[in-house]
N, C-alpha and C. Protein backbone atom coordinates (compact mmCIF):
# COMPACT_ATOMS: atom_id res chain seq x y z
N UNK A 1 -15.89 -25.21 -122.30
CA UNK A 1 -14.90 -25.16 -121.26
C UNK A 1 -15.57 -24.79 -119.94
N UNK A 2 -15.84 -25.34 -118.95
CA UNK A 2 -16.25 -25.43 -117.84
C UNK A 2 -15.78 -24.76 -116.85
N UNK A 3 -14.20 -24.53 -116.66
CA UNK A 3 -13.64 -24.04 -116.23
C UNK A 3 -11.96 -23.22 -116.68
N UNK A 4 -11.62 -22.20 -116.10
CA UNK A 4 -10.70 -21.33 -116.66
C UNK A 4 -9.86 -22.27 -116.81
N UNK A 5 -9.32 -23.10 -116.15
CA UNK A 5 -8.07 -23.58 -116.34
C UNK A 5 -8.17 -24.63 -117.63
N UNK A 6 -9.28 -24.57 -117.70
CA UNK A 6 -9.09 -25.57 -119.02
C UNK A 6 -8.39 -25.02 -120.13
N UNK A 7 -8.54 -23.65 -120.33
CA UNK A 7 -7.96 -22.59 -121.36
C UNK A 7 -6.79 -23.07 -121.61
N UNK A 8 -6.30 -23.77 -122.74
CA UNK A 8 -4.48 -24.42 -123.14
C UNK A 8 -3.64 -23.12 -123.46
N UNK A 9 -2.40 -23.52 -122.22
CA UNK A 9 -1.53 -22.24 -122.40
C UNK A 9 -0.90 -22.35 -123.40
N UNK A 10 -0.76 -23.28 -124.44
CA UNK A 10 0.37 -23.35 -124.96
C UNK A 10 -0.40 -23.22 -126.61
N UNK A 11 -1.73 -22.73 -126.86
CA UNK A 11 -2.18 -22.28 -128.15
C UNK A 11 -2.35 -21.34 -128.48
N UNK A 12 -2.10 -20.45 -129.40
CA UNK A 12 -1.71 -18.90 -129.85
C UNK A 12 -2.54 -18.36 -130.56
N UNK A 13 -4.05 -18.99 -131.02
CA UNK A 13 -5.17 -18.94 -131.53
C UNK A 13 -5.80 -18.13 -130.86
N UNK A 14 -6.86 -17.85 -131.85
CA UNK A 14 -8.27 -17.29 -131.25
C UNK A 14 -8.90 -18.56 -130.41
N UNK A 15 -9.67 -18.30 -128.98
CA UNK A 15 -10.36 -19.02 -128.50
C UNK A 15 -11.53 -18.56 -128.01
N UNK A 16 -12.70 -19.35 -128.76
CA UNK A 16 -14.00 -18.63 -127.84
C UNK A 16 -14.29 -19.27 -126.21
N UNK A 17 -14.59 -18.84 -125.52
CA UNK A 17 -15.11 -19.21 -124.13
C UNK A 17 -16.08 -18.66 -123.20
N UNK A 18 -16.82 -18.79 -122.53
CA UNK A 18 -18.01 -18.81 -121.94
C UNK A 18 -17.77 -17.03 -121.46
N UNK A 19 -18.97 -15.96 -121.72
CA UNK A 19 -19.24 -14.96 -121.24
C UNK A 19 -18.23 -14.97 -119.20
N UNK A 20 -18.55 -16.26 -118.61
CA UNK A 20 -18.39 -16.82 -117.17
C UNK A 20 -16.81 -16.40 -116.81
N UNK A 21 -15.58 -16.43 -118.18
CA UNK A 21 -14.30 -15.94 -118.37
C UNK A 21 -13.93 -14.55 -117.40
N UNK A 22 -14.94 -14.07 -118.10
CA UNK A 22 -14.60 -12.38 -117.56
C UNK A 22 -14.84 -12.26 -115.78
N UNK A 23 -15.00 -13.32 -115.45
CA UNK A 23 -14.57 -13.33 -113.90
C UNK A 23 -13.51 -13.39 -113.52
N UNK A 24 -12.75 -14.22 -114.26
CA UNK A 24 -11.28 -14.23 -114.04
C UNK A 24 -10.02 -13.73 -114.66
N UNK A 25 -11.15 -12.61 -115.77
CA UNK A 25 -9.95 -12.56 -116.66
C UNK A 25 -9.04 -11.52 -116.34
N UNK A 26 -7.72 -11.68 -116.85
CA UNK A 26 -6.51 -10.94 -116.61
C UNK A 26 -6.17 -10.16 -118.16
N UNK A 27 -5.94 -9.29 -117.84
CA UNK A 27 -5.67 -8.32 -119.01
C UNK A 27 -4.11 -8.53 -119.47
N UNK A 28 -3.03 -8.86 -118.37
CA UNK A 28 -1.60 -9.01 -118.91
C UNK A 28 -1.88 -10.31 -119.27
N UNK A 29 -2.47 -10.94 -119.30
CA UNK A 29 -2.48 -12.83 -119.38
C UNK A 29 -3.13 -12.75 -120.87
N UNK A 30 -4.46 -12.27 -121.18
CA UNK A 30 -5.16 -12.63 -122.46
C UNK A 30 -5.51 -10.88 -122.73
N UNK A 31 -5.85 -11.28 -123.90
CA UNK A 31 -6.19 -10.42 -125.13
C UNK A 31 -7.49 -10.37 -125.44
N UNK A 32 -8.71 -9.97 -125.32
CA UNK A 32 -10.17 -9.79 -125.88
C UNK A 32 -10.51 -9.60 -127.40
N UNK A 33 -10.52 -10.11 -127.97
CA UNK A 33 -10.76 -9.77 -129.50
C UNK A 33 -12.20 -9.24 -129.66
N UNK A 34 -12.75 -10.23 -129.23
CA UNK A 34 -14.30 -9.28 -129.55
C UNK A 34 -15.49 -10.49 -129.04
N UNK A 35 -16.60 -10.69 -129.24
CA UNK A 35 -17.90 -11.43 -128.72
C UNK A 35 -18.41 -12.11 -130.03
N UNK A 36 -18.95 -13.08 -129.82
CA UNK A 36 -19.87 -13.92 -130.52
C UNK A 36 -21.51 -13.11 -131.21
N UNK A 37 -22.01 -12.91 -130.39
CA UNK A 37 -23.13 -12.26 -130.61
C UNK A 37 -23.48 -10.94 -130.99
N UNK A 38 -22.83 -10.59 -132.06
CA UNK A 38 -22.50 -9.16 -132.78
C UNK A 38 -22.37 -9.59 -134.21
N UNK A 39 -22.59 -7.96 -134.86
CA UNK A 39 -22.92 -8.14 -136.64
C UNK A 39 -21.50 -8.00 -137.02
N UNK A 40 -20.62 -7.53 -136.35
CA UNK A 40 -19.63 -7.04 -136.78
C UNK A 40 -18.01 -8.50 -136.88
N UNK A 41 -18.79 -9.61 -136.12
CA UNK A 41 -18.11 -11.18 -136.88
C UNK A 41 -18.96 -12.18 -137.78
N UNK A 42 -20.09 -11.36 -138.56
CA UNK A 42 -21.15 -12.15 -139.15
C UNK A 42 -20.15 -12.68 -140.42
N UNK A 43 -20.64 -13.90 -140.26
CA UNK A 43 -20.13 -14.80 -141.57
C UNK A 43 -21.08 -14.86 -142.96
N UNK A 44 -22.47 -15.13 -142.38
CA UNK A 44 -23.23 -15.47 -143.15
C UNK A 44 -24.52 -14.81 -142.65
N UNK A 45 -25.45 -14.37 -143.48
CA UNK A 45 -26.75 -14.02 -143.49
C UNK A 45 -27.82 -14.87 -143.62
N UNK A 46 -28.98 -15.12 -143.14
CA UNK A 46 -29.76 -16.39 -142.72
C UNK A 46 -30.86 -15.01 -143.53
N UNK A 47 -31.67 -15.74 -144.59
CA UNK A 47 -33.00 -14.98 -145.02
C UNK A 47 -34.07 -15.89 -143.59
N UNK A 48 -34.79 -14.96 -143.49
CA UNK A 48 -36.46 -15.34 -142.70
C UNK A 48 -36.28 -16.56 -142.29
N UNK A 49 -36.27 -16.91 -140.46
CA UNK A 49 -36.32 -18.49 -140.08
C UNK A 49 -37.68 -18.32 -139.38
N UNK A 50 -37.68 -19.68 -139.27
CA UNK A 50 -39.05 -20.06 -138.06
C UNK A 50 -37.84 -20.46 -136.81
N UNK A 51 -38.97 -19.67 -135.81
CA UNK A 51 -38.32 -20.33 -134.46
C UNK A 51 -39.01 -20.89 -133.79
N UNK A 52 -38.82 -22.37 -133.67
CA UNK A 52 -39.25 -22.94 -133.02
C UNK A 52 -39.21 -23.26 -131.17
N UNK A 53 -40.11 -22.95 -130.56
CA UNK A 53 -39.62 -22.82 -129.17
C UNK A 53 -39.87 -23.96 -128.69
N UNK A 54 -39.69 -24.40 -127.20
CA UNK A 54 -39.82 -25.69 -126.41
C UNK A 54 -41.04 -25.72 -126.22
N UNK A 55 -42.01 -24.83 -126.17
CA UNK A 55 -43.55 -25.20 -126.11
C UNK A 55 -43.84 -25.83 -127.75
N UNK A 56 -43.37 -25.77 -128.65
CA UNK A 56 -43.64 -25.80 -130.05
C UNK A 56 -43.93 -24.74 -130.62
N UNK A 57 -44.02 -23.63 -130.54
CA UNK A 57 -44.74 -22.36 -131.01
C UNK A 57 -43.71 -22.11 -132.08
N UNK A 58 -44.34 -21.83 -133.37
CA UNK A 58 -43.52 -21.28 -134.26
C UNK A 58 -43.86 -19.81 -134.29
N UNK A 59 -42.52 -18.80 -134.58
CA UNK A 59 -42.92 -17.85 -135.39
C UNK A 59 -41.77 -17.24 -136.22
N UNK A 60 -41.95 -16.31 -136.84
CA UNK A 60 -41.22 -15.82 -138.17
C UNK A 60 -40.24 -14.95 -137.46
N UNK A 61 -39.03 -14.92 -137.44
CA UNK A 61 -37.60 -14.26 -136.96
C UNK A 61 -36.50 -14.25 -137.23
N UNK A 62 -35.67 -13.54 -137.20
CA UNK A 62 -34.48 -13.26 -138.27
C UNK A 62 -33.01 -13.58 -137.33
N UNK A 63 -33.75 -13.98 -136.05
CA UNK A 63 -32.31 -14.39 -134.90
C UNK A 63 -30.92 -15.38 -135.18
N UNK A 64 -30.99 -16.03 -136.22
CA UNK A 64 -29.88 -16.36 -136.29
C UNK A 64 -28.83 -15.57 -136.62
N UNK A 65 -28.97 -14.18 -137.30
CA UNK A 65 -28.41 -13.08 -137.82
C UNK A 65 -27.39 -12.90 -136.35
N UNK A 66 -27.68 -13.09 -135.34
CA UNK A 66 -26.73 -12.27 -134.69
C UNK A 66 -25.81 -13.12 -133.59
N UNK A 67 -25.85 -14.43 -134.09
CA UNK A 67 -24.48 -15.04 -133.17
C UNK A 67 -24.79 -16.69 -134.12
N UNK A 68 -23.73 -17.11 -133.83
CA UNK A 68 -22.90 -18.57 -134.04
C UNK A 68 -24.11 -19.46 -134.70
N UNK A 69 -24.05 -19.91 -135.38
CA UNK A 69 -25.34 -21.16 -135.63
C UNK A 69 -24.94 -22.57 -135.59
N UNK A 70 -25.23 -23.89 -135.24
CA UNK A 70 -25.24 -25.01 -135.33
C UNK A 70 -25.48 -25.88 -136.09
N UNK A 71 -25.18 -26.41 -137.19
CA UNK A 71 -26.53 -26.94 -138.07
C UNK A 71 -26.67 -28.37 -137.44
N UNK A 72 -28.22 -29.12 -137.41
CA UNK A 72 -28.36 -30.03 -137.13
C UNK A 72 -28.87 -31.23 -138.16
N UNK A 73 -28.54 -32.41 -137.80
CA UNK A 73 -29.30 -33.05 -138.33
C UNK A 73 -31.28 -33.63 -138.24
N UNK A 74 -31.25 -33.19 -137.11
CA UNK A 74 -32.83 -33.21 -136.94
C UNK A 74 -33.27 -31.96 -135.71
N UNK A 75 -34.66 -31.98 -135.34
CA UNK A 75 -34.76 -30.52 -134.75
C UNK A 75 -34.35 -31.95 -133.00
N UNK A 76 -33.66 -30.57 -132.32
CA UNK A 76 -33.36 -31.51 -130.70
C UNK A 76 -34.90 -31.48 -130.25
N UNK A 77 -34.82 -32.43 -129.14
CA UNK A 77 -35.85 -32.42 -128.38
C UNK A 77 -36.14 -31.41 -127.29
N UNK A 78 -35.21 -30.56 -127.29
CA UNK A 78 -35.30 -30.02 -125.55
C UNK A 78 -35.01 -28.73 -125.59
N UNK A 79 -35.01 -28.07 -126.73
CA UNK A 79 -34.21 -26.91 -126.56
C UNK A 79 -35.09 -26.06 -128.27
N UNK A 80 -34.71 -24.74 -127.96
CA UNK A 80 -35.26 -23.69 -128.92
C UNK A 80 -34.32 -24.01 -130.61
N UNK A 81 -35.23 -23.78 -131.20
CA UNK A 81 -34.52 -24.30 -132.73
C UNK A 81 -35.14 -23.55 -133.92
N UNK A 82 -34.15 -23.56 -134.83
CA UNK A 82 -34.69 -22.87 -136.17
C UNK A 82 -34.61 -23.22 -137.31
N UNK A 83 -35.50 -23.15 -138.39
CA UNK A 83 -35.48 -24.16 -139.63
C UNK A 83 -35.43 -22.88 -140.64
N UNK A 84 -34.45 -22.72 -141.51
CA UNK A 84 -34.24 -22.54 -142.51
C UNK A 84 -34.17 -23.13 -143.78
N UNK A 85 -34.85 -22.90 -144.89
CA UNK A 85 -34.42 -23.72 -145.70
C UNK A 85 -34.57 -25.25 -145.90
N UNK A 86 -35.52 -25.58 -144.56
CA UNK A 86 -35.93 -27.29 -144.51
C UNK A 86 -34.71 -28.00 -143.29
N UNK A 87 -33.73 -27.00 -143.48
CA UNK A 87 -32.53 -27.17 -142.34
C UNK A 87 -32.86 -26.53 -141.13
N UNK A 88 -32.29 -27.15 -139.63
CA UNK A 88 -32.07 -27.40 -138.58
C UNK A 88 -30.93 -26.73 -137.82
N UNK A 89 -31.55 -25.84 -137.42
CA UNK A 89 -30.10 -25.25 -136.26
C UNK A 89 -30.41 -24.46 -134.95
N UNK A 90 -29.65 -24.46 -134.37
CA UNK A 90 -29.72 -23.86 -132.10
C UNK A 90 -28.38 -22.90 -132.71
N UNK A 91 -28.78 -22.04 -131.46
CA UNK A 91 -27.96 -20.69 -130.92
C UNK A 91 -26.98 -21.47 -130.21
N UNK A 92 -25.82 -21.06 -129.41
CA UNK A 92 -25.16 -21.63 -128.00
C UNK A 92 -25.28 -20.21 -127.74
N UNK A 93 -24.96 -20.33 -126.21
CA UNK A 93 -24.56 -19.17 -125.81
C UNK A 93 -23.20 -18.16 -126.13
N UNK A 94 -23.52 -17.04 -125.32
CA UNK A 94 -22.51 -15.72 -126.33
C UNK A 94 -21.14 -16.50 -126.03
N UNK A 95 -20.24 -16.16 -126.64
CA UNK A 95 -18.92 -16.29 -126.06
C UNK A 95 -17.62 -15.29 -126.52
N UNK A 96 -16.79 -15.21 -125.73
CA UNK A 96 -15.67 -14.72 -125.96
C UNK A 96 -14.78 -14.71 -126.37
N UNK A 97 -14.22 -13.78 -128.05
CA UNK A 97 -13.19 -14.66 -128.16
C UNK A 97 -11.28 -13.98 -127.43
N UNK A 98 -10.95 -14.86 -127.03
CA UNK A 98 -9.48 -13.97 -126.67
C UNK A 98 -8.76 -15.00 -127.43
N UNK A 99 -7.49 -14.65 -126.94
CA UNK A 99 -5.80 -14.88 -127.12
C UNK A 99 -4.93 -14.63 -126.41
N UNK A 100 -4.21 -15.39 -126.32
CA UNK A 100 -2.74 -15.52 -125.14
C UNK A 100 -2.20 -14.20 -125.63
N UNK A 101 -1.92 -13.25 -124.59
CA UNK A 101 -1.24 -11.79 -124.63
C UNK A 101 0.35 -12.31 -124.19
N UNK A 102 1.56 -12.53 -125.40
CA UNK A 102 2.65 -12.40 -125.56
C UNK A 102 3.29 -11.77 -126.10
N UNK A 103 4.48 -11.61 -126.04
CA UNK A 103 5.75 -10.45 -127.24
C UNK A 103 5.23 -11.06 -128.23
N UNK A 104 4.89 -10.83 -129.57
CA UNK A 104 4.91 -11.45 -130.63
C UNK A 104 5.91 -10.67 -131.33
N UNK A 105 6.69 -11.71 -132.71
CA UNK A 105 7.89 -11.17 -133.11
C UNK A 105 7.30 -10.52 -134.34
N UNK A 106 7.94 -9.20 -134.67
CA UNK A 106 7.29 -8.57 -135.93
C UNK A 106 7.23 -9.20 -137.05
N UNK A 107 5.92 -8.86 -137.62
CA UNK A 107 5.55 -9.91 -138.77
C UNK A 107 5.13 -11.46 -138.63
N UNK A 108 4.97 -12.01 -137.65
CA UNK A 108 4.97 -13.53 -137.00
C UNK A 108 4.44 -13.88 -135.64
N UNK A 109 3.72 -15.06 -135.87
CA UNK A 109 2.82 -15.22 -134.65
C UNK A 109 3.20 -15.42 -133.44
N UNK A 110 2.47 -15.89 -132.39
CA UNK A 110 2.93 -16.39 -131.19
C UNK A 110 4.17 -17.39 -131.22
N UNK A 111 5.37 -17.45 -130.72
CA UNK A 111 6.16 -18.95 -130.29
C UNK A 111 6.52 -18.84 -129.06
């Protein structure tokens, strides 16, 4: 999302969006749930990757552990990457997740 207004008023979900948010964000408008790049929304645990950098340099690091992973089908050309397992995956950057701050009715979601 490029820009705030892209944010759809009318979805009652969690939405992640660019760290860039918190310039505009409004506290009566949205809700902060929490960040991308923390142990405390880890899904999955990654044993020992190689990281591969844009010079080519490999070395031994455990960074996928702490935000979002991608999996790819081959390593990109242009950008930092990590092989696990014979598999392929990039970081994105951190992001934020919020939610539309409405009355919600007890027991039941946004309408």
């Amino acid at each position: 999302m490029p820009f705030t207004d892209a944010i759809p008023s009318n979805y009652d979900g969690m939405m992640g969006v660019p760290i860039t948010f918190l310039d505009k964000y409004n506290p009566d408008q949205f809700e902060i749930l929490g960040y991308e790049k923390s142990y405390h929304l880890q899904t999955k645990t990654y044993e020992m990757q190689v990281q591969v950098d844009k010079g080519g340099k490999w070395s031994n690091v455990t960074k996928l552990n702490d935000g979002a992973a991608i999996k790819l089908d081959r390593p990109p050309g242009d950008a930092t990457y990590y092989i696990v397992d014979g598999e392929y995956y990039i970081q994105q950057y951190k992001r934020i997740f919020i939610r539309h701050r409405r009355t919600r009715p007890a027991g039941g979601t946004n309408k």
